[in-house]
N, C-alpha and C. Protein backbone atom coordinates (compact mmCIF):
# COMPACT_ATOMS: atom_id res chain seq x y z
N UNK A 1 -1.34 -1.98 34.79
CA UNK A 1 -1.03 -1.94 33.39
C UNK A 1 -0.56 -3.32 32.96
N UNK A 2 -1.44 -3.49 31.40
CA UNK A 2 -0.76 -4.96 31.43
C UNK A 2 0.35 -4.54 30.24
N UNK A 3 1.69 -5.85 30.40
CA UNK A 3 2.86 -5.56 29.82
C UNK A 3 2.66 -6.64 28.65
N UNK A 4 3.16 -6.75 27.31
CA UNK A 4 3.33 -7.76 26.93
C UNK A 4 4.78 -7.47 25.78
N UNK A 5 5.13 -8.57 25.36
CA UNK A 5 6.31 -8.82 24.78
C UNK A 5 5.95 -8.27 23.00
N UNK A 6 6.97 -7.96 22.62
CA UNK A 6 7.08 -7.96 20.90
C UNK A 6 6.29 -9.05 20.63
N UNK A 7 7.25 -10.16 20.58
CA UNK A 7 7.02 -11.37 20.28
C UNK A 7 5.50 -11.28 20.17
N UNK A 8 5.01 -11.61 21.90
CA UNK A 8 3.48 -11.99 22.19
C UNK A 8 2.42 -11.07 21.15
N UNK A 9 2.49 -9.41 21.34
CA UNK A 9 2.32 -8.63 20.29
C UNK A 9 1.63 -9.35 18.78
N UNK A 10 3.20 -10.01 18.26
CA UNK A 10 3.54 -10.16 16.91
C UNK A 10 2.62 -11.22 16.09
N UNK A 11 2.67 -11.95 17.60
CA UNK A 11 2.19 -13.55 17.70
C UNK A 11 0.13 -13.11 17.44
N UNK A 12 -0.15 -12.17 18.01
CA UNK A 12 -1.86 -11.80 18.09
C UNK A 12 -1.90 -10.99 16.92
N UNK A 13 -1.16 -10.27 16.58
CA UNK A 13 -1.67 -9.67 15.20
C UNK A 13 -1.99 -10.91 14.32
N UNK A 14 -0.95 -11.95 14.16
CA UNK A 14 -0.73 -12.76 13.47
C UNK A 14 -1.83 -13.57 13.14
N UNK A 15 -2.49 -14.07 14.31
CA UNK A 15 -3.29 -14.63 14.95
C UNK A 15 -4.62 -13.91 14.31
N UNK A 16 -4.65 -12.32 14.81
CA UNK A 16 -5.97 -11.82 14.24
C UNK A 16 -6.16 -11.74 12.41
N UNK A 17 -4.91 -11.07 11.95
CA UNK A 17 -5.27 -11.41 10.49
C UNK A 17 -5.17 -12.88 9.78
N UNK A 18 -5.01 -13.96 10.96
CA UNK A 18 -5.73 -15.32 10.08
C UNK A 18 -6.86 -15.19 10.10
N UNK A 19 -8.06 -14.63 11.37
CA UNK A 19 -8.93 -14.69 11.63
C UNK A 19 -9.58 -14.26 10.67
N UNK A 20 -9.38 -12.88 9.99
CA UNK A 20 -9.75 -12.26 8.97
C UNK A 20 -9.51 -12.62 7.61
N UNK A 21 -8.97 -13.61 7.55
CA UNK A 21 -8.08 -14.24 6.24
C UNK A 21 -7.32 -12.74 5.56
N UNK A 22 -6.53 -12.33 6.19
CA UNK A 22 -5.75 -11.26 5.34
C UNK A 22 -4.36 -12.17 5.70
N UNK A 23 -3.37 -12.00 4.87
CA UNK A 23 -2.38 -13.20 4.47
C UNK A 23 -1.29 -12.19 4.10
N UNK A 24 0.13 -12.08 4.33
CA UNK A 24 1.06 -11.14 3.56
C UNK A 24 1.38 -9.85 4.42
N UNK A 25 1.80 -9.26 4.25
CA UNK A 25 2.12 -8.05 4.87
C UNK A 25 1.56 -6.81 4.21
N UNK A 26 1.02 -7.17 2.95
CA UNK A 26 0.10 -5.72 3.02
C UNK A 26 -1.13 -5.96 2.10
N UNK A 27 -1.55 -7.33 2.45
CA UNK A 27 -3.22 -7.60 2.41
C UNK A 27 -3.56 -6.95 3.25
N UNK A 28 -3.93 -5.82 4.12
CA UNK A 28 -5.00 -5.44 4.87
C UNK A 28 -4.71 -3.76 4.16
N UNK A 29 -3.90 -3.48 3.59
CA UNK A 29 -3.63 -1.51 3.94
C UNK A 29 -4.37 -1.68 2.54
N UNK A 30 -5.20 -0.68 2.53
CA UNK A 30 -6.34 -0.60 1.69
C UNK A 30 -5.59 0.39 0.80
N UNK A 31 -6.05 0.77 -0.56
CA UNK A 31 -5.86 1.05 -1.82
C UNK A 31 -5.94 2.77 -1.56
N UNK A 32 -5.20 3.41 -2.02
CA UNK A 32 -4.93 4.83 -1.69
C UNK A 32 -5.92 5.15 -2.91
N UNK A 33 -7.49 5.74 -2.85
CA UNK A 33 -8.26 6.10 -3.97
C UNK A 33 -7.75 7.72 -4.70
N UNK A 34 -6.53 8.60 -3.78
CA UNK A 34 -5.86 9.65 -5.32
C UNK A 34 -7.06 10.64 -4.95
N UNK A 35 -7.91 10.42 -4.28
CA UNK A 35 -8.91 11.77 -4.35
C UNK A 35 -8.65 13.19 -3.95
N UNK A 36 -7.40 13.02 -2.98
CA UNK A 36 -6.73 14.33 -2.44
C UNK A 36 -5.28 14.58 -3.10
N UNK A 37 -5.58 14.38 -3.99
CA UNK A 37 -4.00 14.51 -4.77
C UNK A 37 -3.75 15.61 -4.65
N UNK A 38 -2.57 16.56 -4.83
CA UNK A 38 -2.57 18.18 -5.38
C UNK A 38 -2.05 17.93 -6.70
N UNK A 39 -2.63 19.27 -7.89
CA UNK A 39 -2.11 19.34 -9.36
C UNK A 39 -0.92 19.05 -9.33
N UNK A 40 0.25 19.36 -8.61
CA UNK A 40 2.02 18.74 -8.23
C UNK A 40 1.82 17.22 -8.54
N UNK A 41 1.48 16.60 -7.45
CA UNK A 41 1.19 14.75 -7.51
C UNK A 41 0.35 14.54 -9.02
N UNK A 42 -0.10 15.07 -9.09
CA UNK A 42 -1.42 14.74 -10.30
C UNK A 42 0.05 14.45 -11.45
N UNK A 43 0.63 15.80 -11.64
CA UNK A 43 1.51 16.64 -12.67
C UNK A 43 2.64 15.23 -13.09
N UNK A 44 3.05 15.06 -11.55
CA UNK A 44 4.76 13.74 -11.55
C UNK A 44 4.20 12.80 -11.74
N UNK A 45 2.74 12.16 -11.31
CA UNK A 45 2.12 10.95 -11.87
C UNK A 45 2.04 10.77 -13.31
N UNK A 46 1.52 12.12 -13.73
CA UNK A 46 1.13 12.13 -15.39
C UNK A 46 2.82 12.13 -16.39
N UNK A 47 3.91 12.39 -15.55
CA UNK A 47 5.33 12.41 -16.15
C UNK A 47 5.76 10.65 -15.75
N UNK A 48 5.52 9.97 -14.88
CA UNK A 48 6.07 8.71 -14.93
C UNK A 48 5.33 7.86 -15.95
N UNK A 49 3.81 8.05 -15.83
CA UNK A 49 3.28 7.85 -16.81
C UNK A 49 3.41 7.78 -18.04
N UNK A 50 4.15 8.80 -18.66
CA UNK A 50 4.91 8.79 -20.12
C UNK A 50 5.81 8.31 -20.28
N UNK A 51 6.76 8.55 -19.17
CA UNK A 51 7.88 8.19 -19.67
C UNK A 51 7.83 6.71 -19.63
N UNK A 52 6.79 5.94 -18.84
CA UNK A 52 6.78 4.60 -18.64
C UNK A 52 5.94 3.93 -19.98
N UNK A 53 5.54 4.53 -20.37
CA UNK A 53 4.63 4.52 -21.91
C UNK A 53 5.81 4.74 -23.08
N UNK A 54 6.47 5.44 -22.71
CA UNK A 54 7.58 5.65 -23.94
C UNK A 54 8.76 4.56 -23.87
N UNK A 55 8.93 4.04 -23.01
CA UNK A 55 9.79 2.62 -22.55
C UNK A 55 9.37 1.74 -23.07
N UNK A 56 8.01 1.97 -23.45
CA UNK A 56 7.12 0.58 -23.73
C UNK A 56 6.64 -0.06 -22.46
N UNK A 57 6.41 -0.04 -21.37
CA UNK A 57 5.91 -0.32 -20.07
C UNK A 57 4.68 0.26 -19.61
N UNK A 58 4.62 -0.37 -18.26
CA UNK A 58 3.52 -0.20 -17.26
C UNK A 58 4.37 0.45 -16.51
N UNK A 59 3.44 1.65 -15.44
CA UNK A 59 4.39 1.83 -14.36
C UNK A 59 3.89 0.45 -13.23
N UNK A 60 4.85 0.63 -11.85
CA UNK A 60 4.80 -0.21 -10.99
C UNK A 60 3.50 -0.11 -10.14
N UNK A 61 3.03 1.05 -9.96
CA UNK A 61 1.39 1.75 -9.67
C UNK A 61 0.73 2.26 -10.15
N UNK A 62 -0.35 2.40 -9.60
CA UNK A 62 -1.60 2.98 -10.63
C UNK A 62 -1.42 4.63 -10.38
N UNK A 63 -1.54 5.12 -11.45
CA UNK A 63 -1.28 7.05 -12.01
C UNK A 63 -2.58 7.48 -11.65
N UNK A 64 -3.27 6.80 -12.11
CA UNK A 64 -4.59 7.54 -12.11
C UNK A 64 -5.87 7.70 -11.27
């Protein structure tokens, strides 16, 4: 079994997303597309939504 360190670990991820040019800590986690929502999630999305509309704002994520 081979052993390796955090560090060493930390150091090859690092390493592989230059390779890929992904940059940041969450350039690579891809965009949640909402297709499995339940009417509940749908329901509290469509309430931040307003109320973030009635503030005069954006919410911080996408509702829809």
């Amino acid at each position: 079994m081979i052993e390796i360190t955090l560090e060493e670990q930390e150091r090859r991820l690092a390493q592989r997303k230059a390779e890929l040019g992904l940059k940041g800590r969450r350039d690579h986690v891809p965009a949640n597309s909402g297709t499995h929502r339940t009417p509940e999630k749908r329901e509290l999305l469509q309430a931040i939504q307003d109320a973030a509309t009635a503030q005069g704002r954006a919410p911080r994520f996408r509702t829809t």
